[in-house]
Structure formats: C-alpha cells, structure tokens
PDB file of N, CA and C in Angstrom:
ATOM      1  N   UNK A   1     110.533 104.875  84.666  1.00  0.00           N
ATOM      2  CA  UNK A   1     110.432 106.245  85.120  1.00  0.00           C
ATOM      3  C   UNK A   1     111.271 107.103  84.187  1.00  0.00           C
ATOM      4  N   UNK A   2     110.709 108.084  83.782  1.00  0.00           N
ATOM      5  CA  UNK A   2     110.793 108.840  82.937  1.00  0.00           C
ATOM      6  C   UNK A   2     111.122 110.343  83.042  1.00  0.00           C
ATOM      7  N   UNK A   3     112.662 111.194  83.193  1.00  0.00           N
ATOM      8  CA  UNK A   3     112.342 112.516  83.091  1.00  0.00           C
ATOM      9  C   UNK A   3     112.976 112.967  81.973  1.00  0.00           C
ATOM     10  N   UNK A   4     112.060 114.215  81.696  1.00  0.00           N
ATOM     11  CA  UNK A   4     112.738 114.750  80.596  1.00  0.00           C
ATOM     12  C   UNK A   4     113.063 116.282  80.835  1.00  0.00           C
ATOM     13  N   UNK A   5     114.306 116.649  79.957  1.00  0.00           N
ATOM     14  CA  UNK A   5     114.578 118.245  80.200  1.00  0.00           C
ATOM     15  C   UNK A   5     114.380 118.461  78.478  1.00  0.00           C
ATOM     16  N   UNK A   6     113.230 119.578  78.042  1.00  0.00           N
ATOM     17  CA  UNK A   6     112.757 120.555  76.650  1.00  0.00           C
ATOM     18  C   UNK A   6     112.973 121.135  76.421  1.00  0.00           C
ATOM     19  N   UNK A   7     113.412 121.922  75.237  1.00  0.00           N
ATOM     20  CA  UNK A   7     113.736 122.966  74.986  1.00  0.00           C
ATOM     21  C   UNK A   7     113.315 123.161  73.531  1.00  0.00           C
ATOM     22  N   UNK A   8     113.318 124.538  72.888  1.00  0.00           N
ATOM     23  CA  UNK A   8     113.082 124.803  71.452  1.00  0.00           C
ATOM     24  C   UNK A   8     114.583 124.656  71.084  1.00  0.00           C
ATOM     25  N   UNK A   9     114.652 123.605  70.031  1.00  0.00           N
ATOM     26  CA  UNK A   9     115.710 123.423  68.890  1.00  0.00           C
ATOM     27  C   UNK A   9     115.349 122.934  67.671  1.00  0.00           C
ATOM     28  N   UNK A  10     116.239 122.156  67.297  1.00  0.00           N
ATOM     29  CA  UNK A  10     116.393 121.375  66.179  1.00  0.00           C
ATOM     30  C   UNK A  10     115.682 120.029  66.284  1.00  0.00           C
ATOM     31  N   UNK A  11     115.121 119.182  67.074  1.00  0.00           N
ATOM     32  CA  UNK A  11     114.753 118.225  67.244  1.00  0.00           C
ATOM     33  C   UNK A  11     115.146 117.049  67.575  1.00  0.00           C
ATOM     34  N   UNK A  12     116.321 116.708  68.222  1.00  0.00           N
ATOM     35  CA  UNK A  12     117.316 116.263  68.651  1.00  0.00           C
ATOM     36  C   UNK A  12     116.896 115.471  69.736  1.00  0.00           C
ATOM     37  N   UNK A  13     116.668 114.376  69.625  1.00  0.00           N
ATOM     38  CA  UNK A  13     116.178 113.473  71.192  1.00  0.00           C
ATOM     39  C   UNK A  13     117.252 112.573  71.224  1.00  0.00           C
ATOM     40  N   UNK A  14     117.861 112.679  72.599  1.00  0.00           N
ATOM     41  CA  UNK A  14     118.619 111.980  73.235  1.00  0.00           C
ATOM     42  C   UNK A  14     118.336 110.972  74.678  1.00  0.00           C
ATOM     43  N   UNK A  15     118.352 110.272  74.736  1.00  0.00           N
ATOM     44  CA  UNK A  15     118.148 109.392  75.885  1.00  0.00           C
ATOM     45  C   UNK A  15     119.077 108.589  76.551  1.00  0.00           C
ATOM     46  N   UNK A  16     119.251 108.572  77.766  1.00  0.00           N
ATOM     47  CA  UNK A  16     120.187 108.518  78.474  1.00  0.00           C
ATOM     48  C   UNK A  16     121.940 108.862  77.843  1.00  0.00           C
ATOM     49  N   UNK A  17     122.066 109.743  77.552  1.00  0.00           N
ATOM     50  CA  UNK A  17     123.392 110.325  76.525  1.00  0.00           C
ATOM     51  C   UNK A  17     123.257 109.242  75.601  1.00  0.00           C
ATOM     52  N   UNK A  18     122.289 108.867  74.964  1.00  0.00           N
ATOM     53  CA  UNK A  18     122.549 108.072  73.338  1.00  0.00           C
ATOM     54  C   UNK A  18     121.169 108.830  72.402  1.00  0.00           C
ATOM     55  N   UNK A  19     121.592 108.540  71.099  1.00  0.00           N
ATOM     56  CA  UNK A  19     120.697 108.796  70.324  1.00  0.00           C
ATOM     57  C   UNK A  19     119.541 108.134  70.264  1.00  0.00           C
ATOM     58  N   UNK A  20     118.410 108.638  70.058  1.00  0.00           N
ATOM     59  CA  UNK A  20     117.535 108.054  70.340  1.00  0.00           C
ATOM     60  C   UNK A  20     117.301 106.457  68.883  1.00  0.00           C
ATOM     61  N   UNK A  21     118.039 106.779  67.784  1.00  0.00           N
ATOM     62  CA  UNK A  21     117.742 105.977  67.009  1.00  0.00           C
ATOM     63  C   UNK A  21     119.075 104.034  67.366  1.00  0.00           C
ATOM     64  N   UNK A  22     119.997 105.061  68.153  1.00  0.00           N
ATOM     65  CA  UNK A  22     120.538 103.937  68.799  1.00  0.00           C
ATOM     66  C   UNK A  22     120.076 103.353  70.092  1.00  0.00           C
ATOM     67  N   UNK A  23     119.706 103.980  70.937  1.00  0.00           N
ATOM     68  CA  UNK A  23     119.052 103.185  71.864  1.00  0.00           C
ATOM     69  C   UNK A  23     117.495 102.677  71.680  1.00  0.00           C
ATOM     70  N   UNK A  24     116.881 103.177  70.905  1.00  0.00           N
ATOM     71  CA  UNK A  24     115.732 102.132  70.409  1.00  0.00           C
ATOM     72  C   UNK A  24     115.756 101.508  68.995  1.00  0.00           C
ATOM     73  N   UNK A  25     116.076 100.525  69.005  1.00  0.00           N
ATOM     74  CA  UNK A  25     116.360  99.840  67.430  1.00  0.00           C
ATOM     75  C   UNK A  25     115.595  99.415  66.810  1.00  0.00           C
ATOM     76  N   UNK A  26     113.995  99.463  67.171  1.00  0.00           N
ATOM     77  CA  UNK A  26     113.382  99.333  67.143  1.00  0.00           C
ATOM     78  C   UNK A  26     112.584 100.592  66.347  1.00  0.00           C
ATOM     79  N   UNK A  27     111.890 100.817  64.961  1.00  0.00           N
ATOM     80  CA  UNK A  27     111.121 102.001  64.606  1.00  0.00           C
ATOM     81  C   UNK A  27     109.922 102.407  65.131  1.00  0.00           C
ATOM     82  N   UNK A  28     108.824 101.466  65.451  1.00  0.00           N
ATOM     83  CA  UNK A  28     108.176 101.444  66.003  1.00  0.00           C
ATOM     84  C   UNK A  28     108.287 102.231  67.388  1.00  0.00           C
ATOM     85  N   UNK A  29     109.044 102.058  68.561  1.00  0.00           N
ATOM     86  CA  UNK A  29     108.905 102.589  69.180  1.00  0.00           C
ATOM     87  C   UNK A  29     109.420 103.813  69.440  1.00  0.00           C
ATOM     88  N   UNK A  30     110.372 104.167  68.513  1.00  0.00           N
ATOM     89  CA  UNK A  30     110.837 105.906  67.800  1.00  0.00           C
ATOM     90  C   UNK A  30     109.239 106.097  67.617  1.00  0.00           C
ATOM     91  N   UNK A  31     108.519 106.038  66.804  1.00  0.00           N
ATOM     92  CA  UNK A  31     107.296 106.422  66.706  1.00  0.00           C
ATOM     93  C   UNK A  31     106.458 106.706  67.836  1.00  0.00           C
ATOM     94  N   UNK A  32     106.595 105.606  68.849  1.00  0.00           N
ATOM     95  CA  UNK A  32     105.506 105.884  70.116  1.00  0.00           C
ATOM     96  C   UNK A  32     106.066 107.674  70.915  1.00  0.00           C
ATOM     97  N   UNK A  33     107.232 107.432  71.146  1.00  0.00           N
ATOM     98  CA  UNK A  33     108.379 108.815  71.445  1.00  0.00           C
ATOM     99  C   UNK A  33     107.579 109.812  70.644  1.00  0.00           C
ATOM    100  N   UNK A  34     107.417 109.653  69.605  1.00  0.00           N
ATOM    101  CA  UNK A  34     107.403 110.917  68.684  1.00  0.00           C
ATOM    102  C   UNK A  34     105.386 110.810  68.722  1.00  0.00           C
ATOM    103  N   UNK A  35     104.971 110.436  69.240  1.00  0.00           N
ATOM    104  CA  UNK A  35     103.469 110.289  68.783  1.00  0.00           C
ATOM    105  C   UNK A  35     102.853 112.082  68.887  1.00  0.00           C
ATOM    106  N   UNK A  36     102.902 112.263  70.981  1.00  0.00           N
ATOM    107  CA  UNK A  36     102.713 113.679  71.167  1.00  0.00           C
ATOM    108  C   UNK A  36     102.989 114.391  70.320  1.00  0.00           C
ATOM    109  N   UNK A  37     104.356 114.613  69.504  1.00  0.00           N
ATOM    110  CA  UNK A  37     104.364 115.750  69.074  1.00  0.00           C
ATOM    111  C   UNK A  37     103.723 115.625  67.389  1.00  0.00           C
ATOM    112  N   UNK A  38     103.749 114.723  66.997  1.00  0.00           N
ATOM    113  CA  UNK A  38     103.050 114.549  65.304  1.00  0.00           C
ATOM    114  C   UNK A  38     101.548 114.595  65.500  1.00  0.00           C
ATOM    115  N   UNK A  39     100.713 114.562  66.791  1.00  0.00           N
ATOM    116  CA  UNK A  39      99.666 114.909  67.027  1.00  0.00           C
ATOM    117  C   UNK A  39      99.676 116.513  66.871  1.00  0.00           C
ATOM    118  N   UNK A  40     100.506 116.916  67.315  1.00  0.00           N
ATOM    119  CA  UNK A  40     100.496 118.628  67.200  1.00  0.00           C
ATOM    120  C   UNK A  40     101.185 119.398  66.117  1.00  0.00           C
ATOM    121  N   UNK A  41     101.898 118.469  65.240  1.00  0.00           N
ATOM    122  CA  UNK A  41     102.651 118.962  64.395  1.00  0.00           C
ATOM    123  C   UNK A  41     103.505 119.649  64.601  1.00  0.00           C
ATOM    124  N   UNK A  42     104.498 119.527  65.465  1.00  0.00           N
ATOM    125  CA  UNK A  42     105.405 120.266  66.123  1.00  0.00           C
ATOM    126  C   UNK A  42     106.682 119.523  66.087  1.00  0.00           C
ATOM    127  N   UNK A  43     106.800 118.271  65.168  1.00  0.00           N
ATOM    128  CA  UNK A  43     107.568 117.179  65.480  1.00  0.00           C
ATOM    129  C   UNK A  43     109.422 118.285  64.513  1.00  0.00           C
ATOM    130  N   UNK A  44     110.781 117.846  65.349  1.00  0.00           N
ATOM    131  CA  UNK A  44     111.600 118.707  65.031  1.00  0.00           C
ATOM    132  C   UNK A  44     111.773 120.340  65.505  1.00  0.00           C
ATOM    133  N   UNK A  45     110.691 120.980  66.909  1.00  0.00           N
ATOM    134  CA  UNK A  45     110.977 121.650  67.154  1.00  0.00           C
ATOM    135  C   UNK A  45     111.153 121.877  68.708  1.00  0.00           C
ATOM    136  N   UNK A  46     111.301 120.846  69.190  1.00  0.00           N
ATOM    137  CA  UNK A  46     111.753 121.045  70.774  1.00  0.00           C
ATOM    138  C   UNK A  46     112.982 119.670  70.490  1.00  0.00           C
ATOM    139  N   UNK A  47     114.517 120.372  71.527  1.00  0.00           N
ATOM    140  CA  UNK A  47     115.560 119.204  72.063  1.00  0.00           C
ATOM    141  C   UNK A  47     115.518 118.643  73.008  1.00  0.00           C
ATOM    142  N   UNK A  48     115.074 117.507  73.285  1.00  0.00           N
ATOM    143  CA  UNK A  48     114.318 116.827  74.353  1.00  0.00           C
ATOM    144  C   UNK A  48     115.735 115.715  74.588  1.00  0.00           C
ATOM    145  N   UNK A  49     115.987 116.248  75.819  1.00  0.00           N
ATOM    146  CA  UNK A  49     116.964 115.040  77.059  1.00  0.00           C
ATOM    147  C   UNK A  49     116.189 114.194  77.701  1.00  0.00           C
ATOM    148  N   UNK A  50     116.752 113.095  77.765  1.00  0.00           N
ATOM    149  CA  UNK A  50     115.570 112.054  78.249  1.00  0.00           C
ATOM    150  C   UNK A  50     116.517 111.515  79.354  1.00  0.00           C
ATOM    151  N   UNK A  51     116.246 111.332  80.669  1.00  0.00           N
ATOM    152  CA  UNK A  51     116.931 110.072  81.621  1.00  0.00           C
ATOM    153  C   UNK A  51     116.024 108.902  82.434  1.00  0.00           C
ATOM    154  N   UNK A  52     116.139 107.814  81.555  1.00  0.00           N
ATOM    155  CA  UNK A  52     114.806 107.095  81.847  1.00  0.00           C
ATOM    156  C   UNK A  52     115.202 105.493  82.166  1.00  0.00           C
ATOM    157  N   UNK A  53     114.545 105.008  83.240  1.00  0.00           N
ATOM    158  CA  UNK A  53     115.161 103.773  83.836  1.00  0.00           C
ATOM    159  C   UNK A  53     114.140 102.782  84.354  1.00  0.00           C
ATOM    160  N   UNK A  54     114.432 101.415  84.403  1.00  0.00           N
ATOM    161  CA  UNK A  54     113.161 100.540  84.917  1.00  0.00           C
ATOM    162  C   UNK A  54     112.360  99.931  83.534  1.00  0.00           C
ATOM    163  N   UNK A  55     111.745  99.032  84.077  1.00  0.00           N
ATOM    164  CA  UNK A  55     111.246  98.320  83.324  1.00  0.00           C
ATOM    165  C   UNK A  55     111.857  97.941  81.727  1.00  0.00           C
ATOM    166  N   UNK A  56     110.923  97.486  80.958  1.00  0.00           N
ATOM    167  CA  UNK A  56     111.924  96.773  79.684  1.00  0.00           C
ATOM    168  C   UNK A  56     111.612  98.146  78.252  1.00  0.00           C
ATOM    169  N   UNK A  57     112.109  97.703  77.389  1.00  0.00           N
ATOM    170  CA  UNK A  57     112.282  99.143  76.518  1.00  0.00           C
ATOM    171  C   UNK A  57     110.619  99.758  75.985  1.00  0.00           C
ATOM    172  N   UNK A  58     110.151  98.948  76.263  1.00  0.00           N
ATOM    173  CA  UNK A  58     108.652  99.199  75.435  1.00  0.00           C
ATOM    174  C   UNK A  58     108.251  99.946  76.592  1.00  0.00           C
ATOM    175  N   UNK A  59     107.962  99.638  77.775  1.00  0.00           N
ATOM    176  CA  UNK A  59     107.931 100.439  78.678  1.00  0.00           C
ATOM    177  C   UNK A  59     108.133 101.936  79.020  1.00  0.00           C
ATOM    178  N   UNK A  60     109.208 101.722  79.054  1.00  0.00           N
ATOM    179  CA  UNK A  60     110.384 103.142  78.946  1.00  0.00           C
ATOM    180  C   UNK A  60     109.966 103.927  77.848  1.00  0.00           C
ATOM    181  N   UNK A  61     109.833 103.566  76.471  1.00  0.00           N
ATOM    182  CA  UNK A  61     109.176 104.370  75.145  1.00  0.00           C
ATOM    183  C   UNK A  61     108.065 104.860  75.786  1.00  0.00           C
ATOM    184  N   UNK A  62     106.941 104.516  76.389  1.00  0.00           N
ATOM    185  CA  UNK A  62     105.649 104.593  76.761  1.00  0.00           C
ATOM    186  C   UNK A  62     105.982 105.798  77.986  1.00  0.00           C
ATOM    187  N   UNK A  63     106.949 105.362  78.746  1.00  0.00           N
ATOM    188  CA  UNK A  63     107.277 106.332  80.370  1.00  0.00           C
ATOM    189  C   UNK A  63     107.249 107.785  79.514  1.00  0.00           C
ATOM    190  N   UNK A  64     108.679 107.672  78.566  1.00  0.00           N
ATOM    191  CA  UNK A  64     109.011 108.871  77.959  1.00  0.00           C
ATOM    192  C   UNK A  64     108.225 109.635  77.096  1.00  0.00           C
ATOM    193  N   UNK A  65     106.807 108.659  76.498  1.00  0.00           N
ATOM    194  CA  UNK A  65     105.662 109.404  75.870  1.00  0.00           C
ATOM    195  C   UNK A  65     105.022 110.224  76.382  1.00  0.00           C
ATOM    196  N   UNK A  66     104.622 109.843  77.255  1.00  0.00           N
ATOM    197  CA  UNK A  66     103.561 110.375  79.054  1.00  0.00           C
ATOM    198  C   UNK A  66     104.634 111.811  79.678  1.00  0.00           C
ATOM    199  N   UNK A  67     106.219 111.309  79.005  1.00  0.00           N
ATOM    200  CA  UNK A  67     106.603 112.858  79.554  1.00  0.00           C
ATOM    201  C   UNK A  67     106.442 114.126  78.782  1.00  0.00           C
ATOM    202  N   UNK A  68     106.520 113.484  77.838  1.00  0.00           N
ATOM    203  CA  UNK A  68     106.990 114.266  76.886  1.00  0.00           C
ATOM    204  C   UNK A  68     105.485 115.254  76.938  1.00  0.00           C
ATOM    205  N   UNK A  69     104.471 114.025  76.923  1.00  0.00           N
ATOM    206  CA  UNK A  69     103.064 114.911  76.420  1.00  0.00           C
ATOM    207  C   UNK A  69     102.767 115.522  77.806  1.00  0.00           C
ATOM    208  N   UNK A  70     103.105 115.294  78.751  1.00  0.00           N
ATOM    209  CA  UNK A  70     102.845 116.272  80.466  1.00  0.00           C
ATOM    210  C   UNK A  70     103.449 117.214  80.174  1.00  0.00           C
ATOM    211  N   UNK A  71     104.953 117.586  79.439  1.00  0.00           N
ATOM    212  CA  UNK A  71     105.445 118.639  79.508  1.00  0.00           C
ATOM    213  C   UNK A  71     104.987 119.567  77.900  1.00  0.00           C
ATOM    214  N   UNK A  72     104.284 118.805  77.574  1.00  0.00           N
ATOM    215  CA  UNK A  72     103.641 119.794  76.104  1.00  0.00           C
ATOM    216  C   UNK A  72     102.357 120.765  76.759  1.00  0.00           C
ATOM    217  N   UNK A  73     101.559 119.762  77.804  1.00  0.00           N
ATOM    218  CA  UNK A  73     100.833 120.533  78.054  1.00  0.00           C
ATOM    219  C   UNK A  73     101.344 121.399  78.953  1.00  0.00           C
ATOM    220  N   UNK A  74     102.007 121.391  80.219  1.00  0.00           N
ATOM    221  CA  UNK A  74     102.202 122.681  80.830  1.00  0.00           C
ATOM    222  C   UNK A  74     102.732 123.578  80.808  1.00  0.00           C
ATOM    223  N   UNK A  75     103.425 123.446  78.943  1.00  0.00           N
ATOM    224  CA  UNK A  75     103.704 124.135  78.297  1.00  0.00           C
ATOM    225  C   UNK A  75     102.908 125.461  77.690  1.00  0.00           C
ATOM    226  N   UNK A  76     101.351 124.409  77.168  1.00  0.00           N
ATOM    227  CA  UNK A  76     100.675 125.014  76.137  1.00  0.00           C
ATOM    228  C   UNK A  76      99.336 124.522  76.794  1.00  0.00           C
ATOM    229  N   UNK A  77      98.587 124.967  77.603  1.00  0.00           N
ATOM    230  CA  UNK A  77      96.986 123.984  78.130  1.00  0.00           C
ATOM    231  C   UNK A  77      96.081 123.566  77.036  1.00  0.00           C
ATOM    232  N   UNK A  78      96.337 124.150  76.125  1.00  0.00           N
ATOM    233  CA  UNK A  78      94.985 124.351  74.699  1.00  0.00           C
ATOM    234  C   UNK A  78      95.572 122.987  74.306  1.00  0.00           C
ATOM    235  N   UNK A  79      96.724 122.382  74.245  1.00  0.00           N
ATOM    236  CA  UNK A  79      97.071 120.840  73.702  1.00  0.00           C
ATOM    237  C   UNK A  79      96.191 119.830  74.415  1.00  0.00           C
ATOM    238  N   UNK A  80      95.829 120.085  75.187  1.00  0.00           N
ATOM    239  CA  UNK A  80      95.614 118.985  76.704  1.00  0.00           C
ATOM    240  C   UNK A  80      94.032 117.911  75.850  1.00  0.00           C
ATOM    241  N   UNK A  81      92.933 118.984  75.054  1.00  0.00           N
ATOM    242  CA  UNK A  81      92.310 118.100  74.678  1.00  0.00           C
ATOM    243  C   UNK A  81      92.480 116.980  73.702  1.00  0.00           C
ATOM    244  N   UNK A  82      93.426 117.646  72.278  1.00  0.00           N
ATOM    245  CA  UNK A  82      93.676 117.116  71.412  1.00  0.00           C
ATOM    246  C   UNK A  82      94.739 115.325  71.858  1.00  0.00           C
ATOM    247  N   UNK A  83      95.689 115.436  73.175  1.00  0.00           N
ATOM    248  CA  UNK A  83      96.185 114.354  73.638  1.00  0.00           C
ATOM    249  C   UNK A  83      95.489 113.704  74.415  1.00  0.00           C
ATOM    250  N   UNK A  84      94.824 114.068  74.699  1.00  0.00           N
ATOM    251  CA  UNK A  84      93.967 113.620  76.108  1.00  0.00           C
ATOM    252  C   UNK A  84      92.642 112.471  75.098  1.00  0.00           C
ATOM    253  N   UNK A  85      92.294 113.084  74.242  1.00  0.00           N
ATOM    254  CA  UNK A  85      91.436 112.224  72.931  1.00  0.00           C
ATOM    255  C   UNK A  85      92.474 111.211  72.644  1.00  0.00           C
ATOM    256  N   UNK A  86      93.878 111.317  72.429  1.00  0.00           N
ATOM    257  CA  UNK A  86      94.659 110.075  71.912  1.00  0.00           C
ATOM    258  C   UNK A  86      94.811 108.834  72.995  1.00  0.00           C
ATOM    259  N   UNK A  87      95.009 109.289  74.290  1.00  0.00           N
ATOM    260  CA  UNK A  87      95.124 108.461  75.441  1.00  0.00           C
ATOM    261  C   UNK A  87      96.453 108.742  75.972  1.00  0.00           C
ATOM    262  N   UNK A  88      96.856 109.590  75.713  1.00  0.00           N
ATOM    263  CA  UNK A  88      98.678 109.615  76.467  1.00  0.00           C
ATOM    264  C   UNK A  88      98.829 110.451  77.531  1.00  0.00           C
ATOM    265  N   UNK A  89      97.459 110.988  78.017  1.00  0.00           N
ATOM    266  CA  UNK A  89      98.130 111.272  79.439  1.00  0.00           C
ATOM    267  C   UNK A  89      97.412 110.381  80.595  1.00  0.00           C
ATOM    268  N   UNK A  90      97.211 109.097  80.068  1.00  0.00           N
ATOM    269  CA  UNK A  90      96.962 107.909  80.891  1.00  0.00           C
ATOM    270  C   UNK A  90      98.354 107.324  81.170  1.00  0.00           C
ATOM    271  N   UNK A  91      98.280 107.396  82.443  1.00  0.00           N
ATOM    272  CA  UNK A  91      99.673 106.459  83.036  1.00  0.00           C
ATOM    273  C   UNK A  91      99.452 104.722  83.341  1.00  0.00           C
ATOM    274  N   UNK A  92     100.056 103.881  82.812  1.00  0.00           N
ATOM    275  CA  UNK A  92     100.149 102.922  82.599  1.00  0.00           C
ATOM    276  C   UNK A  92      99.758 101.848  84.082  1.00  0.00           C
ATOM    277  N   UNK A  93      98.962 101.245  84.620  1.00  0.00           N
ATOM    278  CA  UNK A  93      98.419 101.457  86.010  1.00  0.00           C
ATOM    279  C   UNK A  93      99.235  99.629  86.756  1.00  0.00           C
ATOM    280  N   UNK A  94      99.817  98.949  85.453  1.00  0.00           N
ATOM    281  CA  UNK A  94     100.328  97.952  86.497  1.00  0.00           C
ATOM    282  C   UNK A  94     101.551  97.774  86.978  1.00  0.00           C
ATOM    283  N   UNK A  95     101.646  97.448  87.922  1.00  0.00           N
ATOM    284  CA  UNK A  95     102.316  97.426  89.103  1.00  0.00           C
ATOM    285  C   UNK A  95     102.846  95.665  89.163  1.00  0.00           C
ATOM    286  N   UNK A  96     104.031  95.362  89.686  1.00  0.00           N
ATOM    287  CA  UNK A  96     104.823  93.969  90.138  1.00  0.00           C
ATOM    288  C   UNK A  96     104.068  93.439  91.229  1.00  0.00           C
ATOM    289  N   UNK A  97     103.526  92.498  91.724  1.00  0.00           N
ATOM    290  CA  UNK A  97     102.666  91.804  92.276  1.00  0.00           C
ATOM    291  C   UNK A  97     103.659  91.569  93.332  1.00  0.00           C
ATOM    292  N   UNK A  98     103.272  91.469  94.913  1.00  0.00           N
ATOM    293  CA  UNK A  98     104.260  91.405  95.728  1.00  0.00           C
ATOM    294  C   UNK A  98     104.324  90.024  96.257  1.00  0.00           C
ATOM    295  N   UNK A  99     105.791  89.745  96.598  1.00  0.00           N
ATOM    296  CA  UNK A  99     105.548  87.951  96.894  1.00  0.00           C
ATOM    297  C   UNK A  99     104.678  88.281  98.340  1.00  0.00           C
ATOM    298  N   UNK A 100     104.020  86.676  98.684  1.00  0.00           N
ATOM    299  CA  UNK A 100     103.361  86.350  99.883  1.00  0.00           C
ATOM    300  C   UNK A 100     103.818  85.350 100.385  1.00  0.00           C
ATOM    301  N   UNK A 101     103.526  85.840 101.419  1.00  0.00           N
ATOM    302  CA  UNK A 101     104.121  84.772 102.957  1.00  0.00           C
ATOM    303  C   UNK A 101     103.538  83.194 102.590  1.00  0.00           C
ATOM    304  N   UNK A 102     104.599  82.331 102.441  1.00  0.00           N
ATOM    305  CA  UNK A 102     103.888  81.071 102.335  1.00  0.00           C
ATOM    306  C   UNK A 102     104.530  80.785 100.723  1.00  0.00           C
ATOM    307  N   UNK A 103     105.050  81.472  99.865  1.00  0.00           N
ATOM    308  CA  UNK A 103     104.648  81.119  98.817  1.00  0.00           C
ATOM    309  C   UNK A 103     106.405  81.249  97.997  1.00  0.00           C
ATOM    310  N   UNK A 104     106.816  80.646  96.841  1.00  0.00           N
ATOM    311  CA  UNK A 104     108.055  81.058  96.503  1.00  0.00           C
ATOM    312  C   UNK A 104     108.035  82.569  95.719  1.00  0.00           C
ATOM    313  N   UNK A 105     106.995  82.833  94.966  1.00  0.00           N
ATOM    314  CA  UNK A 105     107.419  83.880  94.527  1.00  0.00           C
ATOM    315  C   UNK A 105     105.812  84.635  94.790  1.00  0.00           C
ATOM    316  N   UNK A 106     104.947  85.368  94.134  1.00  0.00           N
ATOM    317  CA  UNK A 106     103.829  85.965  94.342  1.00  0.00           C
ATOM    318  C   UNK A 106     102.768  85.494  94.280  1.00  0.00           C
ATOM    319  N   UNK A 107     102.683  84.042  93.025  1.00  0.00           N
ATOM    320  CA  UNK A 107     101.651  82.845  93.058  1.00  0.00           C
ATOM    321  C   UNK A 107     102.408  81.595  93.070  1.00  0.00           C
ATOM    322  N   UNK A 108     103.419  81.522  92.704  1.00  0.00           N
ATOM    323  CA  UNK A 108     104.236  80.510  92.715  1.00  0.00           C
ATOM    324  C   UNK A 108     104.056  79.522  94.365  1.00  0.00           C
ATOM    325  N   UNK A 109     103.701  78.268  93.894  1.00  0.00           N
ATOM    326  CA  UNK A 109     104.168  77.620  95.546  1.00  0.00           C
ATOM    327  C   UNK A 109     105.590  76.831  95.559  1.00  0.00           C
ATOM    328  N   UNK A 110     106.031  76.548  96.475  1.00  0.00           N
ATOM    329  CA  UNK A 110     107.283  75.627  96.709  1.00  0.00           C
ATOM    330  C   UNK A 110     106.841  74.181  95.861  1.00  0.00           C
ATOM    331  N   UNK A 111     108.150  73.665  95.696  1.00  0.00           N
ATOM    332  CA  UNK A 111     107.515  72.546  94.808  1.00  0.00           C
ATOM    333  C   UNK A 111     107.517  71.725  95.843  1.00  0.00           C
ATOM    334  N   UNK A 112     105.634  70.308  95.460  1.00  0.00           N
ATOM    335  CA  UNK A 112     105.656  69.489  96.139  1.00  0.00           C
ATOM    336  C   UNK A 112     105.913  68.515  96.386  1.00  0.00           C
ATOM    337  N   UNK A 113     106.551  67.781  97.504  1.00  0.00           N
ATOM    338  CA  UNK A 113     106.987  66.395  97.754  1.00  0.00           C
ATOM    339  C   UNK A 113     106.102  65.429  98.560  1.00  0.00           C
ATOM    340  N   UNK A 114     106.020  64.579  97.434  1.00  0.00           N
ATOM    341  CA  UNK A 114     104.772  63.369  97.995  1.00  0.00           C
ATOM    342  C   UNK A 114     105.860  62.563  99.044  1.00  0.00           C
ATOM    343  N   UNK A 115     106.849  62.199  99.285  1.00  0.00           N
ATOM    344  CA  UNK A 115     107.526  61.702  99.912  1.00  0.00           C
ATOM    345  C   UNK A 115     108.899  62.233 100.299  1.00  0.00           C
TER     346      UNK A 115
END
C-alpha cells in the first residue's frame, strides 16, 4: 500500500524518509517508479513523498507506480489515455489465500502418520 504526497519541484523522490536510490538498490525498479512520468516526459518535475508498506520491494515499486500515475491523472485527465495504453492504472489483483479449516496452512495438510 502505497501513498504518496506531489508537488512541483526538483524531482526528488523520497520513500519512507530515504532516498529513493537507497531504498531500492535495485535500478530496475527506480525505473518501474519513474515509468508514469517518462511516459509523459515530465520526469524531474514533481517532489514526490512516498509512505509505502506491505508486501516485498517489487511490490511496493509497482504500489508506488499505480500512485504516482492515479495522482498524474487527477492532476491532468488528458494523461489518463496515454497510461492507461501502458497498463499502470491496473491494480495488481492477487490477494494471500486464506488458511482453511482442516488444513495447516491454505493447501498445506498436517503431515501424515501411517502409524
């Protein structure tokens, strides 16, 4: 889960009070972050605060993409087709499978004893 607070600056992305190039060490997913706005060419002109939690980091890159590009459009509506063609205002649809009665974990069974 993903929120973000925008603004026009310098281009400055921070996530959870760290830089964004230290908390993802990863380049690749600096890139997914930055996709929305290099679609619009706008990349370096909004300071985007990020506070984002849950799931594992690839995740979270993806949460904070989906914000970033929700808040471009209700920013600007005329963006909405050009992202909407890329796929990023699709929200990611799976969900943790819930354990069931009977079972150790969600498919998992207890282990069996022949004797």
């Amino acid at each position: 889960m993903a929120r973000i607070y925008m603004q026009a600056g310098q281009g400055i992305i921070t996530i959870n009070d760290r830089d964004m190039k230290t908390y993802f060490s990863n380049e690749l997913l600096e890139n997914v972050v930055n996709q929305p706005l290099a679609i619009l060419e706008q990349v370096g002109q909004y300071d985007i605060k990020v506070n984002v939690k849950g799931g594992g980091i690839s995740a979270q890159a993806n949460a904070i993409r989906l914000a970033i590009t929700k808040a471009l459009v209700s920013n600007n509506e005329e963006t909405r087709p050009a992202l909407k063609k890329e796929g990023f205002l699709t929200r990611d649809p799976r969900m943790v499978e819930r354990k069931k009665f009977g079972k150790r974990k969600a498919r998992r069974s207890f282990q069996f004893s022949k004797r």
